[in-house]
PDB file of N, CA and C in Angstrom:
ATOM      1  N   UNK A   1     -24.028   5.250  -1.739  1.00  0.00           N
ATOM      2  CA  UNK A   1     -25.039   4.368  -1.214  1.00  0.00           C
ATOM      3  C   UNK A   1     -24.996   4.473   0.314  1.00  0.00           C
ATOM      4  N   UNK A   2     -26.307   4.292   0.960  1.00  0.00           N
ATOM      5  CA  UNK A   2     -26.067   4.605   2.038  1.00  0.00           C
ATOM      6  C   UNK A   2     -26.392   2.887   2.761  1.00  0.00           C
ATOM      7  N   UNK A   3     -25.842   2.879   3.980  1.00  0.00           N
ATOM      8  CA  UNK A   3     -26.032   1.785   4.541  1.00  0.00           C
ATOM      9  C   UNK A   3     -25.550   1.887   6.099  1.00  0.00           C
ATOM     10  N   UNK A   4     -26.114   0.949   6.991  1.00  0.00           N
ATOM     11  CA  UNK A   4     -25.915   0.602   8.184  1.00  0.00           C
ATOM     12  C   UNK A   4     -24.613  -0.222   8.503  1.00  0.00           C
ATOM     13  N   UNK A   5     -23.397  -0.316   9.362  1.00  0.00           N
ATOM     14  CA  UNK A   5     -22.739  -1.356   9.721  1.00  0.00           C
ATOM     15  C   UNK A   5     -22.209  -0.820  11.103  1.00  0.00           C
ATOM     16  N   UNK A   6     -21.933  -1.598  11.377  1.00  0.00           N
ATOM     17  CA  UNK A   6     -21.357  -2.328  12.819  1.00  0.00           C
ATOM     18  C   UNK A   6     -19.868  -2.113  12.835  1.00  0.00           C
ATOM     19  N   UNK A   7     -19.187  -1.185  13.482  1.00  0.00           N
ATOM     20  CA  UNK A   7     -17.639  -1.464  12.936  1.00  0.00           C
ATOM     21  C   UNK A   7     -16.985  -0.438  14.418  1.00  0.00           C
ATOM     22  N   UNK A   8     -16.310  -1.731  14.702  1.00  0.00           N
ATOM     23  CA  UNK A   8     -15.122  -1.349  15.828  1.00  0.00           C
ATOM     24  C   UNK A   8     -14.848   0.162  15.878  1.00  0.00           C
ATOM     25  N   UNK A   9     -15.038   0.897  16.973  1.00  0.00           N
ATOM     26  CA  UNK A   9     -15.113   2.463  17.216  1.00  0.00           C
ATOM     27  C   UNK A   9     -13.398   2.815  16.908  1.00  0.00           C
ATOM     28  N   UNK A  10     -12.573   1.479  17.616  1.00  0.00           N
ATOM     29  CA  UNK A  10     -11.708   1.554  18.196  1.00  0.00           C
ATOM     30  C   UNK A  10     -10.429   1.929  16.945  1.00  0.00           C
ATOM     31  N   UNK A  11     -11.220   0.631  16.029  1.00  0.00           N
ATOM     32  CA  UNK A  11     -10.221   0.273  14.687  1.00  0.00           C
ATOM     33  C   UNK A  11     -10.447   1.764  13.588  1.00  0.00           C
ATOM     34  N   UNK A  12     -11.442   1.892  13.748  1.00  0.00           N
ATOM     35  CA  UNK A  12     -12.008   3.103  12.931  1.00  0.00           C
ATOM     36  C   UNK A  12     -11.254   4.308  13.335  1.00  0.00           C
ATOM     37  N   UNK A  13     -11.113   4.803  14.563  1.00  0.00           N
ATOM     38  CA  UNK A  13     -10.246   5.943  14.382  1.00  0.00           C
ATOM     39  C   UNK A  13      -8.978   5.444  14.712  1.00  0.00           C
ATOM     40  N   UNK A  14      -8.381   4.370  14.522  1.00  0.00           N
ATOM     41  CA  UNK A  14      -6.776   3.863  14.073  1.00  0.00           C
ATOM     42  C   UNK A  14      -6.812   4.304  12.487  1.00  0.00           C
ATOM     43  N   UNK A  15      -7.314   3.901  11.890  1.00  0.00           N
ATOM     44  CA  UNK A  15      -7.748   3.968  10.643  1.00  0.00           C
ATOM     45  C   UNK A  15      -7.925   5.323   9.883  1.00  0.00           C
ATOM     46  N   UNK A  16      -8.632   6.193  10.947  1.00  0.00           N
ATOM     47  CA  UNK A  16      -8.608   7.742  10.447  1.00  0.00           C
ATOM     48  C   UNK A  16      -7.197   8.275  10.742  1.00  0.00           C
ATOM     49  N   UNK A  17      -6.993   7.960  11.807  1.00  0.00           N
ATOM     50  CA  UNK A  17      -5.430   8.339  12.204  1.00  0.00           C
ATOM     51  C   UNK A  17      -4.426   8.201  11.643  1.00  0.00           C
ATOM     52  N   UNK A  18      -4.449   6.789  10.653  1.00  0.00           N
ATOM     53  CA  UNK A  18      -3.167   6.287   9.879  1.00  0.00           C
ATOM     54  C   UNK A  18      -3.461   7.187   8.423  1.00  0.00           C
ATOM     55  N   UNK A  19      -4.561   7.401   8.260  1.00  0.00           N
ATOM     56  CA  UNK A  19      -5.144   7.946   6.764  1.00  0.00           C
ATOM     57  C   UNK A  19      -4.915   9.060   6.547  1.00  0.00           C
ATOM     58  N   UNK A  20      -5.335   9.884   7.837  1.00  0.00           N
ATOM     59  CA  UNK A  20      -5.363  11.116   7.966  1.00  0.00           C
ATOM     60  C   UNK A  20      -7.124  11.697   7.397  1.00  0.00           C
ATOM     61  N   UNK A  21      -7.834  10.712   7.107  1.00  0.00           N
ATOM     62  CA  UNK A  21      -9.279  10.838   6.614  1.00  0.00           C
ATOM     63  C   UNK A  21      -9.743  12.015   8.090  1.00  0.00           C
ATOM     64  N   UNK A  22     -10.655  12.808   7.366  1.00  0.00           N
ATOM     65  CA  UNK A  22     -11.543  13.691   8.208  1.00  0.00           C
ATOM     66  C   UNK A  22     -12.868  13.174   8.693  1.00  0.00           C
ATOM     67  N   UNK A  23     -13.501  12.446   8.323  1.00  0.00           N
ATOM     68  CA  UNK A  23     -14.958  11.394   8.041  1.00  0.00           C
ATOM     69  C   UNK A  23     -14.550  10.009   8.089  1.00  0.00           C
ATOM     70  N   UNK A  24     -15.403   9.350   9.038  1.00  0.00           N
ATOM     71  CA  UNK A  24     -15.548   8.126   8.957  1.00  0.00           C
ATOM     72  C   UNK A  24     -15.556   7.537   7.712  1.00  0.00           C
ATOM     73  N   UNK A  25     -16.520   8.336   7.198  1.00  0.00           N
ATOM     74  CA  UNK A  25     -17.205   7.497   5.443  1.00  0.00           C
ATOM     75  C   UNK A  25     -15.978   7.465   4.689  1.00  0.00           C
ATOM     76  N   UNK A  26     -15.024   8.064   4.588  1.00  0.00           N
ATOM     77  CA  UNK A  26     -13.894   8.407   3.952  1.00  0.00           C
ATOM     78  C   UNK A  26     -12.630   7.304   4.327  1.00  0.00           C
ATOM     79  N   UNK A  27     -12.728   7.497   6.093  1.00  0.00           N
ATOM     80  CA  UNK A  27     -12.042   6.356   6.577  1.00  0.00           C
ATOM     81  C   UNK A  27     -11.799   5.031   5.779  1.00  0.00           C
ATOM     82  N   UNK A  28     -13.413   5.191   5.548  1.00  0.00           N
ATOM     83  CA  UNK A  28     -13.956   3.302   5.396  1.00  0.00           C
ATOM     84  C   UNK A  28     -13.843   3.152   4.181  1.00  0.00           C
ATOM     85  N   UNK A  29     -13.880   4.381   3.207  1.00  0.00           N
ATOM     86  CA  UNK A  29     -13.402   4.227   1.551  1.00  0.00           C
ATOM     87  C   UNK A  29     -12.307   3.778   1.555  1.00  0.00           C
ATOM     88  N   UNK A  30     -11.129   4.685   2.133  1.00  0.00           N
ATOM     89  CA  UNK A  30     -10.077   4.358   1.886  1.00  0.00           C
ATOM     90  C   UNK A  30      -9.802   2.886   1.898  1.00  0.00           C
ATOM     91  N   UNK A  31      -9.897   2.534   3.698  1.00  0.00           N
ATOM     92  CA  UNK A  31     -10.097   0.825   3.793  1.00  0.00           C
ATOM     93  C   UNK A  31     -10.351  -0.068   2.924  1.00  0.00           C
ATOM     94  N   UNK A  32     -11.540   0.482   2.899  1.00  0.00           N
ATOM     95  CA  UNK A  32     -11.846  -0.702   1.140  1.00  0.00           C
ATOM     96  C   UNK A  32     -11.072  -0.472   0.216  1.00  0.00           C
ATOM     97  N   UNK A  33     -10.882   0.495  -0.403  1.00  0.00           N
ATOM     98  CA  UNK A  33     -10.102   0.458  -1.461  1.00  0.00           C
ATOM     99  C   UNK A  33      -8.736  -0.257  -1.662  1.00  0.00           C
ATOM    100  N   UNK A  34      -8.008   0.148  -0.041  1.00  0.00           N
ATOM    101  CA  UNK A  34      -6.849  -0.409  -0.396  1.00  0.00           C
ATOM    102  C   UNK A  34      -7.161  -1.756  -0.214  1.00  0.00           C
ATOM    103  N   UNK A  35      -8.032  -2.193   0.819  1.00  0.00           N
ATOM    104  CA  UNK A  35      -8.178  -4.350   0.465  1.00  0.00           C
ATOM    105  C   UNK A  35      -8.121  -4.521  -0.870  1.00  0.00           C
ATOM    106  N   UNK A  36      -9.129  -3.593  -1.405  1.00  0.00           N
ATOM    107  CA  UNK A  36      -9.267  -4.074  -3.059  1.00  0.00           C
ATOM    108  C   UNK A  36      -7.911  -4.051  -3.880  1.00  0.00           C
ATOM    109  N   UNK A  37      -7.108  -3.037  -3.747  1.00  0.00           N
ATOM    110  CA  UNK A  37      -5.966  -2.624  -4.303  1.00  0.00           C
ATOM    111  C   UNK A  37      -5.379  -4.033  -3.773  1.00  0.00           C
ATOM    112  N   UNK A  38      -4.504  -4.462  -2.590  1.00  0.00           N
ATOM    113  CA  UNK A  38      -3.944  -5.289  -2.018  1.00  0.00           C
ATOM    114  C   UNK A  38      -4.340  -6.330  -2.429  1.00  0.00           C
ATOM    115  N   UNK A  39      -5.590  -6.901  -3.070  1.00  0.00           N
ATOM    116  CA  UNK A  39      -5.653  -8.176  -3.316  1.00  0.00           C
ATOM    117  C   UNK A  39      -5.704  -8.309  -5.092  1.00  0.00           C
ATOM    118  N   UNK A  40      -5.984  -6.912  -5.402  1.00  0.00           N
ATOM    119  CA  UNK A  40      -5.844  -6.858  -7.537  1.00  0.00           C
ATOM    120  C   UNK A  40      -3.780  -7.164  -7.257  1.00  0.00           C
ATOM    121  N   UNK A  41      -3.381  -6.927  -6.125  1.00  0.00           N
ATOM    122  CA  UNK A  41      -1.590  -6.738  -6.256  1.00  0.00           C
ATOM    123  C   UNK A  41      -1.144  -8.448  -5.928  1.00  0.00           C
ATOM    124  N   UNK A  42      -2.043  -9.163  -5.135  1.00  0.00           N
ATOM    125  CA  UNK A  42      -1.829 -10.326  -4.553  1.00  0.00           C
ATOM    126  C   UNK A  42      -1.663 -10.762  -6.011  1.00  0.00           C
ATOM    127  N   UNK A  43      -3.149 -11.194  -6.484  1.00  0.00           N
ATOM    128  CA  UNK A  43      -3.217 -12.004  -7.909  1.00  0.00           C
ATOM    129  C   UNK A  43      -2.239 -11.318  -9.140  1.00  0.00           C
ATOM    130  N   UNK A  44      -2.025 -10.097  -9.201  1.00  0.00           N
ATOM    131  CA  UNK A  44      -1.101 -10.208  -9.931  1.00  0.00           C
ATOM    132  C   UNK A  44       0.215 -10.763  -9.768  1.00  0.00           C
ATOM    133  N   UNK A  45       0.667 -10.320  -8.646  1.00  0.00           N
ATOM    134  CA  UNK A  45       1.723 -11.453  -8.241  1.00  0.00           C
ATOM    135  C   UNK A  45       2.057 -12.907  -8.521  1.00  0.00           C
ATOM    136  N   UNK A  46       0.937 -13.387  -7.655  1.00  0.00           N
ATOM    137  CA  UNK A  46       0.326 -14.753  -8.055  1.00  0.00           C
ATOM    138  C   UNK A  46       0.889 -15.418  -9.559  1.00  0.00           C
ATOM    139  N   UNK A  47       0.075 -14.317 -10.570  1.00  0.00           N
ATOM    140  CA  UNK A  47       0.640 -14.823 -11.910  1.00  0.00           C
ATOM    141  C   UNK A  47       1.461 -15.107 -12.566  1.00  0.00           C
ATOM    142  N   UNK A  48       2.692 -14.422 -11.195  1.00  0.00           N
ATOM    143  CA  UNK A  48       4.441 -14.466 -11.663  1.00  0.00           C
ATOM    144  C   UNK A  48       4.502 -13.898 -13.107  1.00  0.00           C
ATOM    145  N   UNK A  49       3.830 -13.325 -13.549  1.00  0.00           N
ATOM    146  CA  UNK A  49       4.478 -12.535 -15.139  1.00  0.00           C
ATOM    147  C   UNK A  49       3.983 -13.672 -16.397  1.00  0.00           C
ATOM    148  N   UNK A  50       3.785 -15.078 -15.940  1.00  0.00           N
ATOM    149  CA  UNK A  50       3.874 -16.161 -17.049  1.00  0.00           C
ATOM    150  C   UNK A  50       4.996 -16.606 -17.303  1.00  0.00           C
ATOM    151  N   UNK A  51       5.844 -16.217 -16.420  1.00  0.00           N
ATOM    152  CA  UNK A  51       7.364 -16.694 -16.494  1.00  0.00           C
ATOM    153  C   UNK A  51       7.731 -17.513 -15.517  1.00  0.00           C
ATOM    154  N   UNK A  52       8.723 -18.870 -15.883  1.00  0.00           N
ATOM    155  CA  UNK A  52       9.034 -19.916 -14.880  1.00  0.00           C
ATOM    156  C   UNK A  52      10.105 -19.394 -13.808  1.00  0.00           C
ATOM    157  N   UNK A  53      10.787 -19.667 -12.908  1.00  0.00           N
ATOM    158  CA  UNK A  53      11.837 -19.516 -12.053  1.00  0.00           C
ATOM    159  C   UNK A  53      12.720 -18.979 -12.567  1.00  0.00           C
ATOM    160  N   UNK A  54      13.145 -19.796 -13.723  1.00  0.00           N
ATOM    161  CA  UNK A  54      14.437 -20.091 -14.657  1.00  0.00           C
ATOM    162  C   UNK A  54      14.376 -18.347 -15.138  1.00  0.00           C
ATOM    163  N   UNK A  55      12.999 -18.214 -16.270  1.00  0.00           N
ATOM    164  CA  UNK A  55      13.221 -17.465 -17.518  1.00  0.00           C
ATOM    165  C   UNK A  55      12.941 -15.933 -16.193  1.00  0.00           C
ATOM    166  N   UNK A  56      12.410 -15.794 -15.207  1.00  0.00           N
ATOM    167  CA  UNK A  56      12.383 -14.524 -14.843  1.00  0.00           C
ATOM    168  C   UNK A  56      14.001 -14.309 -13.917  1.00  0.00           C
ATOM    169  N   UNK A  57      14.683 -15.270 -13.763  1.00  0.00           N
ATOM    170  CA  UNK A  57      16.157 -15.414 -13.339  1.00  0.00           C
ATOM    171  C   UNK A  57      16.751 -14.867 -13.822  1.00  0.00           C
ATOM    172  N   UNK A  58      16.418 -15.417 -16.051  1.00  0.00           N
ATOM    173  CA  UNK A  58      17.381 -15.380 -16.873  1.00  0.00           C
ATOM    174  C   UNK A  58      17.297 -13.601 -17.323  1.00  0.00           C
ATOM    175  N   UNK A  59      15.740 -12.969 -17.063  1.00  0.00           N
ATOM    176  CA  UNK A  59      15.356 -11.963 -17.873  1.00  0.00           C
ATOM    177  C   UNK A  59      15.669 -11.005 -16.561  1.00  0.00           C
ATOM    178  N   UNK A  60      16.079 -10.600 -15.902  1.00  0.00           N
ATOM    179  CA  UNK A  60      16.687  -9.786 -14.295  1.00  0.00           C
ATOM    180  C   UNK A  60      18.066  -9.454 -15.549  1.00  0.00           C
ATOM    181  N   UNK A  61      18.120  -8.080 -14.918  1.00  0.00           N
ATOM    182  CA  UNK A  61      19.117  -7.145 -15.677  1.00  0.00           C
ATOM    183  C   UNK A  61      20.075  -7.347 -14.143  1.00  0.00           C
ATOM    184  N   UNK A  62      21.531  -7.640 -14.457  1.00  0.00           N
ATOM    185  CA  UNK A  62      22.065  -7.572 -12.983  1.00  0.00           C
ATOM    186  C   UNK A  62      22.879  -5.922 -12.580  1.00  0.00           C
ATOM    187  N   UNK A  63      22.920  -5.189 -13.655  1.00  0.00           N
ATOM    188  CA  UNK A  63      23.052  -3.887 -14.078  1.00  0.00           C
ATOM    189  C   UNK A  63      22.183  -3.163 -13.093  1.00  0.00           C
ATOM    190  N   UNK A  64      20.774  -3.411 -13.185  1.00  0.00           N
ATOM    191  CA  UNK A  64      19.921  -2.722 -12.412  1.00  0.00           C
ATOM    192  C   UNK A  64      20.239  -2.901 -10.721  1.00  0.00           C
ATOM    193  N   UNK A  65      20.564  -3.743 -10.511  1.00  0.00           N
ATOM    194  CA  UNK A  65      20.645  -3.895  -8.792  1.00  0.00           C
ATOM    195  C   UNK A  65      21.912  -2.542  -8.562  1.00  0.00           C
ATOM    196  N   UNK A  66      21.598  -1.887  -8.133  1.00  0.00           N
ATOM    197  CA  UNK A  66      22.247  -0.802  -6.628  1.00  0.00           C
ATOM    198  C   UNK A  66      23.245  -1.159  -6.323  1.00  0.00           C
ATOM    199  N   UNK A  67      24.418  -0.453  -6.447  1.00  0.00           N
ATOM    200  CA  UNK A  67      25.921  -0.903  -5.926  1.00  0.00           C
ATOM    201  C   UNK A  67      25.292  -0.463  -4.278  1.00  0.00           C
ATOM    202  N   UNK A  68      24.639   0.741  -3.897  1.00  0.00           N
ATOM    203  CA  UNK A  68      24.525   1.248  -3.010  1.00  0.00           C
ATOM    204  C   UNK A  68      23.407   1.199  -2.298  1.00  0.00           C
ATOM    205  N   UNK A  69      22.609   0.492  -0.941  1.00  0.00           N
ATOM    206  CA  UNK A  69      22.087   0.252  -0.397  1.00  0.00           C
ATOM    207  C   UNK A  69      20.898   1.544  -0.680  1.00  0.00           C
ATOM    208  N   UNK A  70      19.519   1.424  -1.046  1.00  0.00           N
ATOM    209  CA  UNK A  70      18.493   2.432  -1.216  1.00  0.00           C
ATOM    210  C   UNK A  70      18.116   2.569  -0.040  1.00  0.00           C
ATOM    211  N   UNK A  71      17.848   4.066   0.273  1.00  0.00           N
ATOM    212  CA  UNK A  71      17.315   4.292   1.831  1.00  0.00           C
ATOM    213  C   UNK A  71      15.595   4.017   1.962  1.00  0.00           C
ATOM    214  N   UNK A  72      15.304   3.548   3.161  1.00  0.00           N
ATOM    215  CA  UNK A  72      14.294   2.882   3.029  1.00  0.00           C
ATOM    216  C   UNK A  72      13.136   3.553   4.354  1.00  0.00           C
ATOM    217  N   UNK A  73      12.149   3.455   4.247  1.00  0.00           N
ATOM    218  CA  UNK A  73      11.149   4.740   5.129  1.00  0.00           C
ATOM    219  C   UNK A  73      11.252   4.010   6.326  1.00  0.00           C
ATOM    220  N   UNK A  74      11.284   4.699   6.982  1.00  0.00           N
ATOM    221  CA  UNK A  74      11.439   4.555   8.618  1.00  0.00           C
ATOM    222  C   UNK A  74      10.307   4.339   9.383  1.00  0.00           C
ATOM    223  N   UNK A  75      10.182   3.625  10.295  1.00  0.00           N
ATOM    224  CA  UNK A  75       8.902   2.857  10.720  1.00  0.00           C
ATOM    225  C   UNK A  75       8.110   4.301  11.382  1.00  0.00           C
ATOM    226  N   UNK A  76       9.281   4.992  12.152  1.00  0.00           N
ATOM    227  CA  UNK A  76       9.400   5.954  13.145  1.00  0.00           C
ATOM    228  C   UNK A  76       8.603   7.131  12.663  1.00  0.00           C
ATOM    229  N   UNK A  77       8.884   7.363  10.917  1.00  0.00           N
ATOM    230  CA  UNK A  77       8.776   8.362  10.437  1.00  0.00           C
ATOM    231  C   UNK A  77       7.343   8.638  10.044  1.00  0.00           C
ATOM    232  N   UNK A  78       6.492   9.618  10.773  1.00  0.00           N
ATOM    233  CA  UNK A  78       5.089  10.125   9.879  1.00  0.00           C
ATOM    234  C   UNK A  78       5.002  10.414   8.754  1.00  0.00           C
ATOM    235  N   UNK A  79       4.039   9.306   8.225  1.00  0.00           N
ATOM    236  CA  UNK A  79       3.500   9.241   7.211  1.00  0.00           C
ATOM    237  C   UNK A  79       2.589  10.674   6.569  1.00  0.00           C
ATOM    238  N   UNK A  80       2.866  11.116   5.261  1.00  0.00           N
ATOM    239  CA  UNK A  80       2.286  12.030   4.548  1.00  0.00           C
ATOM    240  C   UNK A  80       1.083  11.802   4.794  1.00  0.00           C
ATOM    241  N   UNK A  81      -0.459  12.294   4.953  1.00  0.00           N
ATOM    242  CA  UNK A  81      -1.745  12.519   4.905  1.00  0.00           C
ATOM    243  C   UNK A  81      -1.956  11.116   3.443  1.00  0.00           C
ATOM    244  N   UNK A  82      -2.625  10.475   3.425  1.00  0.00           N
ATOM    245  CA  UNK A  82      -3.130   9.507   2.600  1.00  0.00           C
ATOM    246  C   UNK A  82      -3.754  10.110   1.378  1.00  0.00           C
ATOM    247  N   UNK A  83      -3.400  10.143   0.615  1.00  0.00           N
ATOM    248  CA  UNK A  83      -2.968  10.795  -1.169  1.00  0.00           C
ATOM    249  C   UNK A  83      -2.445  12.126  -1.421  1.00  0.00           C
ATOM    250  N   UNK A  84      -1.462  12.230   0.022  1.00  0.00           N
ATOM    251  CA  UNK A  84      -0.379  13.544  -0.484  1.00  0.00           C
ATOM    252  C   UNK A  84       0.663  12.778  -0.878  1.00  0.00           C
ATOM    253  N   UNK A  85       1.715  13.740  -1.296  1.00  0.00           N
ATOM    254  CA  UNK A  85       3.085  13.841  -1.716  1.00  0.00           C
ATOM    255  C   UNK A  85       3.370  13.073  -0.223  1.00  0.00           C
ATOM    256  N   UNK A  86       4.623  13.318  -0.592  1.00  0.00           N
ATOM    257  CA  UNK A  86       5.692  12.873   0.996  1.00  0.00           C
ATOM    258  C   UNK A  86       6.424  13.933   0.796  1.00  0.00           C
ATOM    259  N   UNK A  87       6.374  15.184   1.818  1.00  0.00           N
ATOM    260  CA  UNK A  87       7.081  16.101   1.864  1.00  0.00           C
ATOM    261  C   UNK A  87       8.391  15.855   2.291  1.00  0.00           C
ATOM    262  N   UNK A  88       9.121  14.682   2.148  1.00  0.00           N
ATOM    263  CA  UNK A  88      10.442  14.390   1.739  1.00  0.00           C
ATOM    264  C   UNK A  88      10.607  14.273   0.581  1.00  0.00           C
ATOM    265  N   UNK A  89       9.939  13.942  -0.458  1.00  0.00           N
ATOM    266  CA  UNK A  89      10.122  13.965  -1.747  1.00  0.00           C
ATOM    267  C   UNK A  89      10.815  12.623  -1.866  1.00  0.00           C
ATOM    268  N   UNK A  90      10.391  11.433  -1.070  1.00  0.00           N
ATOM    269  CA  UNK A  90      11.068  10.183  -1.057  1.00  0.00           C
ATOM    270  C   UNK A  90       9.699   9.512  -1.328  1.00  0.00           C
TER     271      UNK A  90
END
């Protein structure tokens, strides 16, 4: 669909930059999509599972928690192109 908008020059190629998008139009897909994604993740959250405090306390495997601290992505570190791999394989 095609359409007209108004949108910050500035934020837009932050946006291509973080994405790695080639096209604006692409930019602005992505954008949307992930709001959309980010807020289908909010409400699921939200729903807590249907489980109280107690029963998602009781149902936590303590087996699963990590004797060993998981390494975690680095603020520092460039990000893969927006729907590649991570050529760290992390």
């Amino acid at each position: 669909m095609k359409m007209t908008m108004h949108i910050d020059e500035d934020v837009l190629e932050r946006v291509m930059k973080i994405t790695g998008a080639k096209t604006k139009t692409a930019a602005v897909e992505i954008a949307l999509t992930e709001m959309a994604r980010r807020h289908k993740m909010k409400e699921l959250f939200s729903a807590g599972l249907g489980l109280t405090p107690d029963e998602l306390k009781a149902s936590f495997d303590p087996a699963s928690d990590p004797e060993e601290p998981q390494p975690v992505a680095l603020v520092a570190k460039v990000p893969a192109p927006y729907g590649q791999p991570d050529p760290a394989g992390q």
